[in-house]
N, C-alpha and C. Protein backbone atom coordinates (compact mmCIF):
# COMPACT_ATOMS: atom_id res chain seq x y z
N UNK A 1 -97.67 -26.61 39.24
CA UNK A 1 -97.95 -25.79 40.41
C UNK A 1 -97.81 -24.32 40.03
N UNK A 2 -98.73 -23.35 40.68
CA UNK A 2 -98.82 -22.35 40.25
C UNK A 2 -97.48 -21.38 41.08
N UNK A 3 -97.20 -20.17 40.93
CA UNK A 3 -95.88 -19.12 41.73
C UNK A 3 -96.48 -19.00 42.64
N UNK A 4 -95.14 -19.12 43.30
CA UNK A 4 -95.38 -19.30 45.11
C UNK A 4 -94.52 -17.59 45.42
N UNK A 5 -95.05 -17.17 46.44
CA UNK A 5 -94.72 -15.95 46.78
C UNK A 5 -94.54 -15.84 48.34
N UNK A 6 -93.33 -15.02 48.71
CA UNK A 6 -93.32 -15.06 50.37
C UNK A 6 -94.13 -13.59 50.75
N UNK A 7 -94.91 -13.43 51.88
CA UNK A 7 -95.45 -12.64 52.28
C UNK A 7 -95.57 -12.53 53.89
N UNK A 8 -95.85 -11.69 54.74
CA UNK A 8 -96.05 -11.46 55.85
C UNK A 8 -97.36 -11.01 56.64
N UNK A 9 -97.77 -11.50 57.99
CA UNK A 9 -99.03 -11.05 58.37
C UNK A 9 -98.56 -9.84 59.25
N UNK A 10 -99.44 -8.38 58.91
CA UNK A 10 -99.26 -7.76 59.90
C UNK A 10 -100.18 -7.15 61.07
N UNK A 11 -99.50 -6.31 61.86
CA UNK A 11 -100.36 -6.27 63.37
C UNK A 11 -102.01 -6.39 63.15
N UNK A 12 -102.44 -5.95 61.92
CA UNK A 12 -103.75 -6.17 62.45
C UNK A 12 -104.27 -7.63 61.52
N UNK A 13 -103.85 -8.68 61.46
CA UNK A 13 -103.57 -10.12 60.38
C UNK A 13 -104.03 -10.06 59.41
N UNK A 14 -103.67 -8.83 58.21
CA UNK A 14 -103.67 -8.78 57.07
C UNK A 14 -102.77 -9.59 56.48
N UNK A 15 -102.86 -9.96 55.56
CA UNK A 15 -102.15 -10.82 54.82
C UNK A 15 -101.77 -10.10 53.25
N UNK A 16 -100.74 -10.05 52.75
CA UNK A 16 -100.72 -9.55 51.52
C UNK A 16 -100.25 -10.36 50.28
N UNK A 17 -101.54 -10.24 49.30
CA UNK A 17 -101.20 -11.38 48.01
C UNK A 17 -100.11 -10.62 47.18
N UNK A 18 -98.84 -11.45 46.74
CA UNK A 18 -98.03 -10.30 46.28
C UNK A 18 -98.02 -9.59 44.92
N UNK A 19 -97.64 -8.76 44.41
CA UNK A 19 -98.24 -8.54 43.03
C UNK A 19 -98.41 -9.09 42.36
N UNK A 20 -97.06 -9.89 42.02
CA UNK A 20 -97.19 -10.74 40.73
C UNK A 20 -98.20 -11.97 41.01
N UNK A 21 -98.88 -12.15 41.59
CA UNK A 21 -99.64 -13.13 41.60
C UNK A 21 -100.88 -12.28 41.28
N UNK A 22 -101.34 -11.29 42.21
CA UNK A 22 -102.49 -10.53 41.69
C UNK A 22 -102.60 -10.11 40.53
N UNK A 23 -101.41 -9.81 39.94
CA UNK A 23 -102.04 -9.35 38.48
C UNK A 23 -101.79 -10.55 37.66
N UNK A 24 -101.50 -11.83 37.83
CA UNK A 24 -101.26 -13.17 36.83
C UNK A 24 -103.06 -13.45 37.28
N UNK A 25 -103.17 -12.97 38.25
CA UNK A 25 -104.95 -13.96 38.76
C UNK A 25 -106.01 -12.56 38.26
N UNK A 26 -105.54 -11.62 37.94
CA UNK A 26 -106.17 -10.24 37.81
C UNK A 26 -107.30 -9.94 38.89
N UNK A 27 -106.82 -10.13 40.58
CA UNK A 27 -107.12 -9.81 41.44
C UNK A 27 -107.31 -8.52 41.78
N UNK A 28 -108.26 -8.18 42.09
CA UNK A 28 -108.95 -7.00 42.28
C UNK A 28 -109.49 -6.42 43.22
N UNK A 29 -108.74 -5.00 44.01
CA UNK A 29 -109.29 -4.84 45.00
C UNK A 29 -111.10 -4.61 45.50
N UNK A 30 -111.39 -5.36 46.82
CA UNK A 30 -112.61 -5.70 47.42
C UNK A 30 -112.76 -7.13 46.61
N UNK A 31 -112.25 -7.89 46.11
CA UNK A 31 -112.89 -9.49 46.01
C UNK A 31 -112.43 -9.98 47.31
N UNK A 32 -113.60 -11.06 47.64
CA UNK A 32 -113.63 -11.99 48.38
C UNK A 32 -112.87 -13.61 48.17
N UNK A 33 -112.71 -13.42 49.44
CA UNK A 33 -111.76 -15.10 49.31
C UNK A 33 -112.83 -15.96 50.52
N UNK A 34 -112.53 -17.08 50.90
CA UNK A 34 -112.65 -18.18 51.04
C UNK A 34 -111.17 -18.65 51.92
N UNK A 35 -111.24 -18.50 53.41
CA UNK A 35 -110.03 -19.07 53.93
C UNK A 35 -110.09 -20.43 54.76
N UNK A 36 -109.87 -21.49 54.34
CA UNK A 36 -110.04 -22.43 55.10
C UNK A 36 -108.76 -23.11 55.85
N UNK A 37 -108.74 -23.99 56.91
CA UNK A 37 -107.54 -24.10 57.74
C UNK A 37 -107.49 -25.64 57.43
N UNK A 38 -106.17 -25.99 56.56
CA UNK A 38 -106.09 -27.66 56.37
C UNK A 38 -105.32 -28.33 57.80
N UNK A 39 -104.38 -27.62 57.96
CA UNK A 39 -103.76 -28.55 59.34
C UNK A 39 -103.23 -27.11 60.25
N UNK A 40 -102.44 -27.33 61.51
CA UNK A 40 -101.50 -26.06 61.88
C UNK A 40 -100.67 -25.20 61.52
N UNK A 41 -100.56 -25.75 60.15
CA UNK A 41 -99.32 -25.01 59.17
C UNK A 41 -99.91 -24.59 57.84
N UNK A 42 -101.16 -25.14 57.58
CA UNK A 42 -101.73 -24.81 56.33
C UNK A 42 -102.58 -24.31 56.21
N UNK A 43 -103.03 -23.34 55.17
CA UNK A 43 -104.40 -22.79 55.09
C UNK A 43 -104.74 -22.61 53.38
N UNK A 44 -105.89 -22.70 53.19
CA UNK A 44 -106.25 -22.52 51.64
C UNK A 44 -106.98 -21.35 51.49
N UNK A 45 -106.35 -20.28 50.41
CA UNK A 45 -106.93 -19.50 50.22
C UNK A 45 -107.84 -19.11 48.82
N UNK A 46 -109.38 -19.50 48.29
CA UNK A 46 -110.15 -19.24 47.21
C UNK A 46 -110.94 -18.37 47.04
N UNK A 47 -110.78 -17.85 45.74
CA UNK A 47 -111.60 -16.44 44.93
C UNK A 47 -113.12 -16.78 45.43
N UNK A 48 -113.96 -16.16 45.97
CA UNK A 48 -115.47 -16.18 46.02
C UNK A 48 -115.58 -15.23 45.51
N UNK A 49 -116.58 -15.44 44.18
CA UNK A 49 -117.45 -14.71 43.69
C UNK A 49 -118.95 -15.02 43.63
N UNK A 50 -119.50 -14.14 44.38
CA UNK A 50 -120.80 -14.24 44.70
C UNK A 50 -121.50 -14.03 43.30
N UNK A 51 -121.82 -12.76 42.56
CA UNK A 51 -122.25 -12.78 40.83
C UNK A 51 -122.09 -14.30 40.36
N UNK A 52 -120.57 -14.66 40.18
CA UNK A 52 -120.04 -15.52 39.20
C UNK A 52 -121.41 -16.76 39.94
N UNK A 53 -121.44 -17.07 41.17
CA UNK A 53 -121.90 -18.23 41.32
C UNK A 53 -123.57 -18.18 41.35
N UNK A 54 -124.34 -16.95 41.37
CA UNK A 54 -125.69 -17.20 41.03
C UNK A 54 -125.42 -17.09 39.69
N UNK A 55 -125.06 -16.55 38.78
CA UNK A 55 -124.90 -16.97 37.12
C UNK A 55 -124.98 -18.46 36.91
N UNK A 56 -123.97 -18.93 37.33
CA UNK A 56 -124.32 -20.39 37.22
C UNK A 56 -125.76 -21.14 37.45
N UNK A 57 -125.69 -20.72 39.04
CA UNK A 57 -127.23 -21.37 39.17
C UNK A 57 -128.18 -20.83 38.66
N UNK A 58 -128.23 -19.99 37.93
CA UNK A 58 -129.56 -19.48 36.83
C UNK A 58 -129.24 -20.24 35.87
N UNK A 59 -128.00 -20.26 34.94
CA UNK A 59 -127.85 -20.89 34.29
C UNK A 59 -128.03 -22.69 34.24
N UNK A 60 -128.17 -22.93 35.16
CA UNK A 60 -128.37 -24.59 35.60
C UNK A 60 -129.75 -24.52 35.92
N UNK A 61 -130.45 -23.56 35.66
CA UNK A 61 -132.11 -23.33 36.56
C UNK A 61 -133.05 -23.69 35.43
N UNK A 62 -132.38 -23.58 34.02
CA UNK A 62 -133.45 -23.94 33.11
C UNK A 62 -134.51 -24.31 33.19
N UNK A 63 -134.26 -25.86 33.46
CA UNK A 63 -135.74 -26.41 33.40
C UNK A 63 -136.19 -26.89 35.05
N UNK A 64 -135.74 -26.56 36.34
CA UNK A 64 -136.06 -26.29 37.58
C UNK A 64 -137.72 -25.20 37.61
N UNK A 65 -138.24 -25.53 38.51
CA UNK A 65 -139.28 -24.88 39.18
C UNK A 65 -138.77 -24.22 40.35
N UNK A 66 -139.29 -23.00 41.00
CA UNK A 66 -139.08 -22.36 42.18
C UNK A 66 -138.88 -23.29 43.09
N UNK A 67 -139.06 -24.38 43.17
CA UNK A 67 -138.88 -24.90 44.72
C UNK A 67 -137.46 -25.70 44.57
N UNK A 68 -137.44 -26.03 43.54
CA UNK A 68 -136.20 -26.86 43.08
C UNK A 68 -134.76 -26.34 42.93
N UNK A 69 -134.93 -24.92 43.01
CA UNK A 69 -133.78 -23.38 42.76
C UNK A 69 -134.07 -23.16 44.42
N UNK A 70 -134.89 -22.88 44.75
CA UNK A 70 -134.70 -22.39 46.28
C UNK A 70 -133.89 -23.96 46.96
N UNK A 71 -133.91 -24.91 46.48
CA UNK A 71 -133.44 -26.06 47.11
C UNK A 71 -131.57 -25.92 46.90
N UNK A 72 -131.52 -25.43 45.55
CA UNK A 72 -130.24 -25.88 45.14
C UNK A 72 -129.19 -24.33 45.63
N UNK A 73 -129.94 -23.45 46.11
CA UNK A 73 -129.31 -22.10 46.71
C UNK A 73 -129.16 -22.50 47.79
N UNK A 74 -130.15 -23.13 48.86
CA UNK A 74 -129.92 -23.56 49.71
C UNK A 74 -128.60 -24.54 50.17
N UNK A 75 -128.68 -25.04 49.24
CA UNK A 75 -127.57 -26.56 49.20
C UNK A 75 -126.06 -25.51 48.62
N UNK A 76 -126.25 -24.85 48.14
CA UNK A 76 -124.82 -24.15 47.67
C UNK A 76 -124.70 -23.26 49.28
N UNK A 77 -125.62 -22.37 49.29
CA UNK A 77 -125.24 -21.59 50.82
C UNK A 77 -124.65 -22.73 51.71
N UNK A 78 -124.88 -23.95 51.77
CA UNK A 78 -124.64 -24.27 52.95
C UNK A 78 -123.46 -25.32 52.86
N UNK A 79 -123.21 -25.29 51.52
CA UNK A 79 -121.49 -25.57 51.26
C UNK A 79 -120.76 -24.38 51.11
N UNK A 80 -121.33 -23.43 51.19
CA UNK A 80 -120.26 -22.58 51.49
C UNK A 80 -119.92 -22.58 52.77
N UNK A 81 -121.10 -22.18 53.65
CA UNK A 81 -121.11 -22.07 54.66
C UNK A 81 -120.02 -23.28 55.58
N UNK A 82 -120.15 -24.43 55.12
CA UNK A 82 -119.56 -25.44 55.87
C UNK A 82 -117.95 -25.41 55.23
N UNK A 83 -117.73 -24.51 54.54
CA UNK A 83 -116.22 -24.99 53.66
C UNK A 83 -115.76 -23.07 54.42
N UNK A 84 -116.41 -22.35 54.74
CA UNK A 84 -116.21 -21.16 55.32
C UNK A 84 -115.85 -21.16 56.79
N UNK A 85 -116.87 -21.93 57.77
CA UNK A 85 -116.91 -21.77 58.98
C UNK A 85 -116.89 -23.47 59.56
N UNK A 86 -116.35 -24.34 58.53
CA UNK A 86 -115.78 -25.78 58.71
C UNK A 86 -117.12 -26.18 60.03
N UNK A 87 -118.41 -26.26 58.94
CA UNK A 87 -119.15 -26.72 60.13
C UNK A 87 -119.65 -28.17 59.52
């Protein structure tokens, strides 16, 4: 298991990652996260990187045709989308 850190939300529900974790993850201010809600007490918080993840899908696009890449952007947007806004 990775270091666990105590932190606080304030008035306006910022949340703060605490250092030592940001600089073990070399977190960087303006990245995006990914907050999803597991139960009333839990929540998961993941790095989105938008770059990092069309790299991939170019890289997986090799031997795809345009319709077959517009399919698989599609299908990634809309796992994000459903792991973002739990639809």
């Amino acid at each position: 298991m990775g270091k666990v850190g105590l932190t606080r939300i304030d008035t306006k529900g910022r949340i703060v990652i605490p250092k030592e974790i940001r600089k073990r993850m070399g977190i960087k201010p303006g990245e995006e996260f990914l907050i999803t809600e597991i139960d009333g007490d839990t929540i998961v918080i993941k790095r989105f990187d938008v770059r990092k993840m069309l790299k991939e899908i170019i890289k997986n696009a090799g031997g795809l045709d345009l319709d077959e890449l517009e399919g698989e952007i599609e299908k990634e947007g809309s796992r994000v989308a459903k792991e973002l806004y739990d639809l």
